[in-house]
N, C-alpha and C. Protein backbone atom coordinates (compact mmCIF):
# COMPACT_ATOMS: atom_id res chain seq x y z
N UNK A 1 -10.84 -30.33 5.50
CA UNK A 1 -11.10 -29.01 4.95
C UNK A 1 -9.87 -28.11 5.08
N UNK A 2 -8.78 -28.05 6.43
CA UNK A 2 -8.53 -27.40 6.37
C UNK A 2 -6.95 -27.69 5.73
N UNK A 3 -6.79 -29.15 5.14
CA UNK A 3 -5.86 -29.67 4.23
C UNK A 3 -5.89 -28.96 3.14
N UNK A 4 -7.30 -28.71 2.74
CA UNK A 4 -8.04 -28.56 0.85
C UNK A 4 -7.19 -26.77 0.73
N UNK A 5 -7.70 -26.10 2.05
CA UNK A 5 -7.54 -24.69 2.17
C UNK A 5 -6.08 -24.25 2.40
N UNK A 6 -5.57 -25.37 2.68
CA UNK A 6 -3.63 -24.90 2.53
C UNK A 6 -3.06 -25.44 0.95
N UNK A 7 -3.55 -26.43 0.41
CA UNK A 7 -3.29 -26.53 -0.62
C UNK A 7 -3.29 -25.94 -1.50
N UNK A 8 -4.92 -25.43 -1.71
CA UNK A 8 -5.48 -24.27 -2.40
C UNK A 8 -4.57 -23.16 -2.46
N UNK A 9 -4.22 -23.01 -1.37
CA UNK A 9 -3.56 -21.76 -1.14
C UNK A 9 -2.34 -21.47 -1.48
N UNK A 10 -1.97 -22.61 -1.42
CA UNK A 10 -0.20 -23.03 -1.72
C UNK A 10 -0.53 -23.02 -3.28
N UNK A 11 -1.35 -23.76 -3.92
CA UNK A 11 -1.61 -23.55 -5.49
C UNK A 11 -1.66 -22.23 -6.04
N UNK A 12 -2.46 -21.36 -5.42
CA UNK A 12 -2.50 -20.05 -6.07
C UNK A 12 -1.37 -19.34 -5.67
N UNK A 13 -0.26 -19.47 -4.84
CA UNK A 13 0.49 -18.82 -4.05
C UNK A 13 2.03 -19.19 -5.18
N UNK A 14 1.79 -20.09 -5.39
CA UNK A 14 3.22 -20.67 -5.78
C UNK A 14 2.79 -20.90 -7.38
N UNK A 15 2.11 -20.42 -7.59
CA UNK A 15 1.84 -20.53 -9.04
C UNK A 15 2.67 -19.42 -10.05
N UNK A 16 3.64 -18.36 -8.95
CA UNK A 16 3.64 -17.05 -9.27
C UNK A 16 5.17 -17.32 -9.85
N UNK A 17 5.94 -16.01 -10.32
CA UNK A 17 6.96 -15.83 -10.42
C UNK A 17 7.33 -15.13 -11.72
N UNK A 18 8.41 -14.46 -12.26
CA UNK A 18 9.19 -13.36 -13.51
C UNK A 18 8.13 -12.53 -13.09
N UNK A 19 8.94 -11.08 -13.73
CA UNK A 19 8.40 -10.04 -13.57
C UNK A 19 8.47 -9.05 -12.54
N UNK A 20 7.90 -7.77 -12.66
CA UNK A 20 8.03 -6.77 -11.73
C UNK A 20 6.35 -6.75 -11.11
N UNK A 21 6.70 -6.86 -10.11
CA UNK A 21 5.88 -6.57 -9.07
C UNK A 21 6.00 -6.05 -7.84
N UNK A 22 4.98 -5.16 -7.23
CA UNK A 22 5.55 -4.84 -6.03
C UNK A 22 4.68 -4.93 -4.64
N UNK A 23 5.24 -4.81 -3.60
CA UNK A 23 4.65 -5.47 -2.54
C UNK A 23 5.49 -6.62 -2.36
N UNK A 24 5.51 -6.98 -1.01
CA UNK A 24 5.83 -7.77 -0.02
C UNK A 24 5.53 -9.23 -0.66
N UNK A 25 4.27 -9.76 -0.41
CA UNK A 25 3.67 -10.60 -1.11
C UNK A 25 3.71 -11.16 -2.67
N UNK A 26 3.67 -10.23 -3.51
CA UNK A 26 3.74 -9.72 -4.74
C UNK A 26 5.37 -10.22 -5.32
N UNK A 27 6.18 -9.64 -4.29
CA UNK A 27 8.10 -9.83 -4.68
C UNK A 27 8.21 -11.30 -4.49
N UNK A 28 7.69 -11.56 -3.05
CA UNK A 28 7.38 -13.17 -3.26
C UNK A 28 7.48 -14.30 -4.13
N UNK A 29 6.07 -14.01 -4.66
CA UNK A 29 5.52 -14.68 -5.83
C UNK A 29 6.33 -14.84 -6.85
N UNK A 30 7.23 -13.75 -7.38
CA UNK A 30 8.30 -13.39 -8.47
C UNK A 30 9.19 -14.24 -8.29
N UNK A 31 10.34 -13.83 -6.93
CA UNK A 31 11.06 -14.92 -6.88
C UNK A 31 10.91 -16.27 -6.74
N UNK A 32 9.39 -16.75 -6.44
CA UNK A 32 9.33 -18.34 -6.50
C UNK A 32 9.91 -18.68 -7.80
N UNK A 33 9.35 -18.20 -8.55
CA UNK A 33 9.93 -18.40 -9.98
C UNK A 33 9.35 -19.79 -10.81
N UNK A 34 8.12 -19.62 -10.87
CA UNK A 34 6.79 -21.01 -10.43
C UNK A 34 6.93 -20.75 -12.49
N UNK A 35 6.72 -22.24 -12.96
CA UNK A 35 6.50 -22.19 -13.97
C UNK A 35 5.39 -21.55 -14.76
N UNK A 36 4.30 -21.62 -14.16
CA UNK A 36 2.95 -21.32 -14.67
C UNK A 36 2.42 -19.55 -13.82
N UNK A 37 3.69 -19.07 -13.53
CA UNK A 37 3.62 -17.57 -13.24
C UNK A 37 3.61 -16.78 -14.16
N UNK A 38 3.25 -15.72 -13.91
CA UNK A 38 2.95 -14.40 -14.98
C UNK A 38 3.26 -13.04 -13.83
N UNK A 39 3.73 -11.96 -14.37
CA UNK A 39 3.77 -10.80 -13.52
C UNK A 39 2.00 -10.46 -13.29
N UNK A 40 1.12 -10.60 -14.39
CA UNK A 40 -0.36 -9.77 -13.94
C UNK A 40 -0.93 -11.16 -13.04
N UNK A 41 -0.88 -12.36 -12.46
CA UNK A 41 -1.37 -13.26 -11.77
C UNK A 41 -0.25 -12.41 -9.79
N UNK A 42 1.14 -12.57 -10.10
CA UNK A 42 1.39 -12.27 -8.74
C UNK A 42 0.74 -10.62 -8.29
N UNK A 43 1.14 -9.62 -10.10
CA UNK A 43 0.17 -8.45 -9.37
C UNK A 43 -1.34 -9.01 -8.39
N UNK A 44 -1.87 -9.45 -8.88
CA UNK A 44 -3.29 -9.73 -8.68
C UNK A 44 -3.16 -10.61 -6.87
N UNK A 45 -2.22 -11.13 -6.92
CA UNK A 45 -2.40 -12.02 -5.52
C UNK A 45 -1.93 -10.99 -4.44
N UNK A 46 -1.03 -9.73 -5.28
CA UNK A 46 -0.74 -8.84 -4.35
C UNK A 46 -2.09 -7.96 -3.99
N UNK A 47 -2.28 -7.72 -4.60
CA UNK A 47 -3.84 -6.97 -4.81
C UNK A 47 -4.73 -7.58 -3.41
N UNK A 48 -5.05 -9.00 -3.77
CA UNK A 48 -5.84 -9.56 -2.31
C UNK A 48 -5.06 -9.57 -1.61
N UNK A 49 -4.08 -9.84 -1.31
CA UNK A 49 -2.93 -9.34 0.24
C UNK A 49 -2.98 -7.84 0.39
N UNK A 50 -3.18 -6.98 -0.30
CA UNK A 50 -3.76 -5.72 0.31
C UNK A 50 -4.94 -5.76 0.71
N UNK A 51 -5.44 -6.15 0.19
CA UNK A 51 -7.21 -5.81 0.60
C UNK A 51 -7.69 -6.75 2.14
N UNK A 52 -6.78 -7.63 2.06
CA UNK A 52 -6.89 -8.99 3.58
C UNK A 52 -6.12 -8.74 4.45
N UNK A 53 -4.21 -8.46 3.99
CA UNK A 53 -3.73 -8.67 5.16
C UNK A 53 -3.28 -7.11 5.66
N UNK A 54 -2.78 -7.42 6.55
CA UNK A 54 -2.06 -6.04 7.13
C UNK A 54 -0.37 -6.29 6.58
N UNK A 55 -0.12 -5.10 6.88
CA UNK A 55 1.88 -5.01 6.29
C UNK A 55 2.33 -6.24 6.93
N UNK A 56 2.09 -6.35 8.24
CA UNK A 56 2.98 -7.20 8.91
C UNK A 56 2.87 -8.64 8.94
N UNK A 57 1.16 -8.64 8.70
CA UNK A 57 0.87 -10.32 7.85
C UNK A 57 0.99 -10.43 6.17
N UNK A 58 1.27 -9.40 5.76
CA UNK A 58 2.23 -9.69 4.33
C UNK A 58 3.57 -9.92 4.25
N UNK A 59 4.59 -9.70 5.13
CA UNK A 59 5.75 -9.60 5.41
C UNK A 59 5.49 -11.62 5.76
N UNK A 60 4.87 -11.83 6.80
CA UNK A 60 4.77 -13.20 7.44
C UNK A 60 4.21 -13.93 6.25
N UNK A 61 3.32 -13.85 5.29
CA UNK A 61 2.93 -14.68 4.34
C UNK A 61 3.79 -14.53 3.15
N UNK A 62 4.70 -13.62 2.95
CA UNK A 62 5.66 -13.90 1.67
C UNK A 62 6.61 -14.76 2.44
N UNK A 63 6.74 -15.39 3.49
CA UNK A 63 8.12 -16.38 3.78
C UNK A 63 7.47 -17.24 3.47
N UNK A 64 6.23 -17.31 3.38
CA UNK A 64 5.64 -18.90 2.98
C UNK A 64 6.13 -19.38 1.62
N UNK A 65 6.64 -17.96 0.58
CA UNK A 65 6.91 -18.59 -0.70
C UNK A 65 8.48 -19.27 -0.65
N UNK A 66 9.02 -18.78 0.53
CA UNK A 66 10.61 -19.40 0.35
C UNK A 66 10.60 -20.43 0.88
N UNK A 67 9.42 -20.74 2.41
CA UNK A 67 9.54 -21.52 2.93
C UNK A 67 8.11 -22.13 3.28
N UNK A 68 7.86 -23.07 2.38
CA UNK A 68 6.59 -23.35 2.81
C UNK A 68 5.93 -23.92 3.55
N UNK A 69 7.73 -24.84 4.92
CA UNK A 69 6.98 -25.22 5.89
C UNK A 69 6.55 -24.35 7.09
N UNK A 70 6.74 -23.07 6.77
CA UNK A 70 6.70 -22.49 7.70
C UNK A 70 4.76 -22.01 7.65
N UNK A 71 4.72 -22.34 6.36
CA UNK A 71 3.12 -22.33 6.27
C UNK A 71 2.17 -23.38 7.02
N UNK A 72 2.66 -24.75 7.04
CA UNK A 72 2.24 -25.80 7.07
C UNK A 72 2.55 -25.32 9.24
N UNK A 73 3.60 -25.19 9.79
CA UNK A 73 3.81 -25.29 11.08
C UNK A 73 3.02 -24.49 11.78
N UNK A 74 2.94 -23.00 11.04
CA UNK A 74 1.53 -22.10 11.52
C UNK A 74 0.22 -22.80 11.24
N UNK A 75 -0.44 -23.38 10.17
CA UNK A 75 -1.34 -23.91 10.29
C UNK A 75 -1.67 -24.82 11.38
N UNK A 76 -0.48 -25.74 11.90
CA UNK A 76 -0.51 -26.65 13.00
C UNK A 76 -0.25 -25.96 14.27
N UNK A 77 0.04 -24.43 14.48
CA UNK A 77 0.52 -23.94 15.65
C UNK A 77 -1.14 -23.97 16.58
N UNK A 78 -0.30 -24.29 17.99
CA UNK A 78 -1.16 -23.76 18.94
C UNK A 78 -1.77 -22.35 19.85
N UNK A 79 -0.85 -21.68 18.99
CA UNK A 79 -0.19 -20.90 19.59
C UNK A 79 -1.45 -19.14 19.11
N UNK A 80 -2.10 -19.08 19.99
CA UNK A 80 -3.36 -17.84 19.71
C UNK A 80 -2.82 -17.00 18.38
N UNK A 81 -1.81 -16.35 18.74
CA UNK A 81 -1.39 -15.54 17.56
C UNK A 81 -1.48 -16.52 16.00
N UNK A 82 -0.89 -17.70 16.08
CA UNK A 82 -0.47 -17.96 15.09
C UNK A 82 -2.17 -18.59 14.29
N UNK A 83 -2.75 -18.80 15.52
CA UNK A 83 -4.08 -19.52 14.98
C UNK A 83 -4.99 -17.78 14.34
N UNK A 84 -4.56 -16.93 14.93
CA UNK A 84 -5.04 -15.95 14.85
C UNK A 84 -4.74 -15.37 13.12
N UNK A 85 -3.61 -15.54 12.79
CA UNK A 85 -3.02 -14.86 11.52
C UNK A 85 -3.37 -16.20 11.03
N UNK A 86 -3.82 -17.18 11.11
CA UNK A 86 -4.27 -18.43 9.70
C UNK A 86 -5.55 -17.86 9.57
N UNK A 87 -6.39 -17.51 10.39
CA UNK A 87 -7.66 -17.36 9.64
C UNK A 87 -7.71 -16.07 8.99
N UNK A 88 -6.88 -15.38 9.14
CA UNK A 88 -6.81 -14.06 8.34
C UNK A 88 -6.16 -14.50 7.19
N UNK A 89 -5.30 -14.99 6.87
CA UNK A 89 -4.16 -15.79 5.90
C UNK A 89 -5.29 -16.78 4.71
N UNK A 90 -6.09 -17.26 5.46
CA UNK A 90 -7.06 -18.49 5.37
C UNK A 90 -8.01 -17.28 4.00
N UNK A 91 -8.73 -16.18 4.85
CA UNK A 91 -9.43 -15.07 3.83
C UNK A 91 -8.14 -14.99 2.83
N UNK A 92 -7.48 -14.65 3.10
CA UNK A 92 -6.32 -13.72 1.94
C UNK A 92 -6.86 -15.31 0.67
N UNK A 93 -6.05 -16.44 1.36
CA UNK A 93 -6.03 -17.32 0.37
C UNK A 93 -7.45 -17.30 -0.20
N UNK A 94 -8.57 -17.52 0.07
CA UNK A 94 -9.94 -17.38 -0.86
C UNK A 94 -10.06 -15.98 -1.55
N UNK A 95 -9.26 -14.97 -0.94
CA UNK A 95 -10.00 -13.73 -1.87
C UNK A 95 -9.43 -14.18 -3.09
N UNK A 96 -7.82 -14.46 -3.30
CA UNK A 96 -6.63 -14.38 -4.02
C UNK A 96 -7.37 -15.72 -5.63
N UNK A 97 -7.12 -16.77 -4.32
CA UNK A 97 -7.97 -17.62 -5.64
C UNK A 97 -9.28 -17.29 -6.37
N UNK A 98 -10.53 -16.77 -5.70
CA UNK A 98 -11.18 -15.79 -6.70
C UNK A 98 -10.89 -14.49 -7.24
N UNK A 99 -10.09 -13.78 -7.08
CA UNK A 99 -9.71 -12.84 -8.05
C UNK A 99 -8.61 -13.56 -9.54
N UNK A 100 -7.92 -13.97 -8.44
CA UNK A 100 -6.81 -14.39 -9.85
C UNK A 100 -7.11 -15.90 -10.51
N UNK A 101 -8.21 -15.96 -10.94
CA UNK A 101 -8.74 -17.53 -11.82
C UNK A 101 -8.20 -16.70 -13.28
């Protein structure tokens, strides 16, 4: 399950890129520069990163677009905090994929 829910996440996440957008998260998405991006899909993923994360877990989830093992090593961390910001990360990714279908 919790393979399906990083994938997922990485799918809607990296799907993004061109365009103006703004936010943390949002600038992200742009520079991935993902073929099947649109500016109103990363608006929209910015949108659920407001509504889920805080500034400072938006700041931590846009490195996931440069670096996405750093997604994959928090998911595997032991570490309270880090288990702490996946399940918050974990919401962001389900709001994001139901808003932006």
């Amino acid at each position: 399950m919790q393979k399906f829910v990083l994938v997922s996440a990485m799918m809607v996440l990296t799907a993004c890129g061109g365009g103006r957008v703004s936010g943390d998260v949002g600038k992200a998405c742009m520079a991935a520069d993902r073929k099947a991006a649109s500016s109103s899909l990363c608006s929209c993923v910015q949108q659920a990163a407001n509504r889920t994360l805080s500034g400072s877990d938006q700041k931590r989830a846009a490195d996931f677009f440069e670096e996405p093992q750093k997604a994959q090593d928090t998911r595997q961390s032991n570490n309270r905090s880090d288990e702490a910001f996946w399940l918050r990360y974990k919401k962001f990714s389900a709001t994001a994929e139901q808003m932006c279908r």
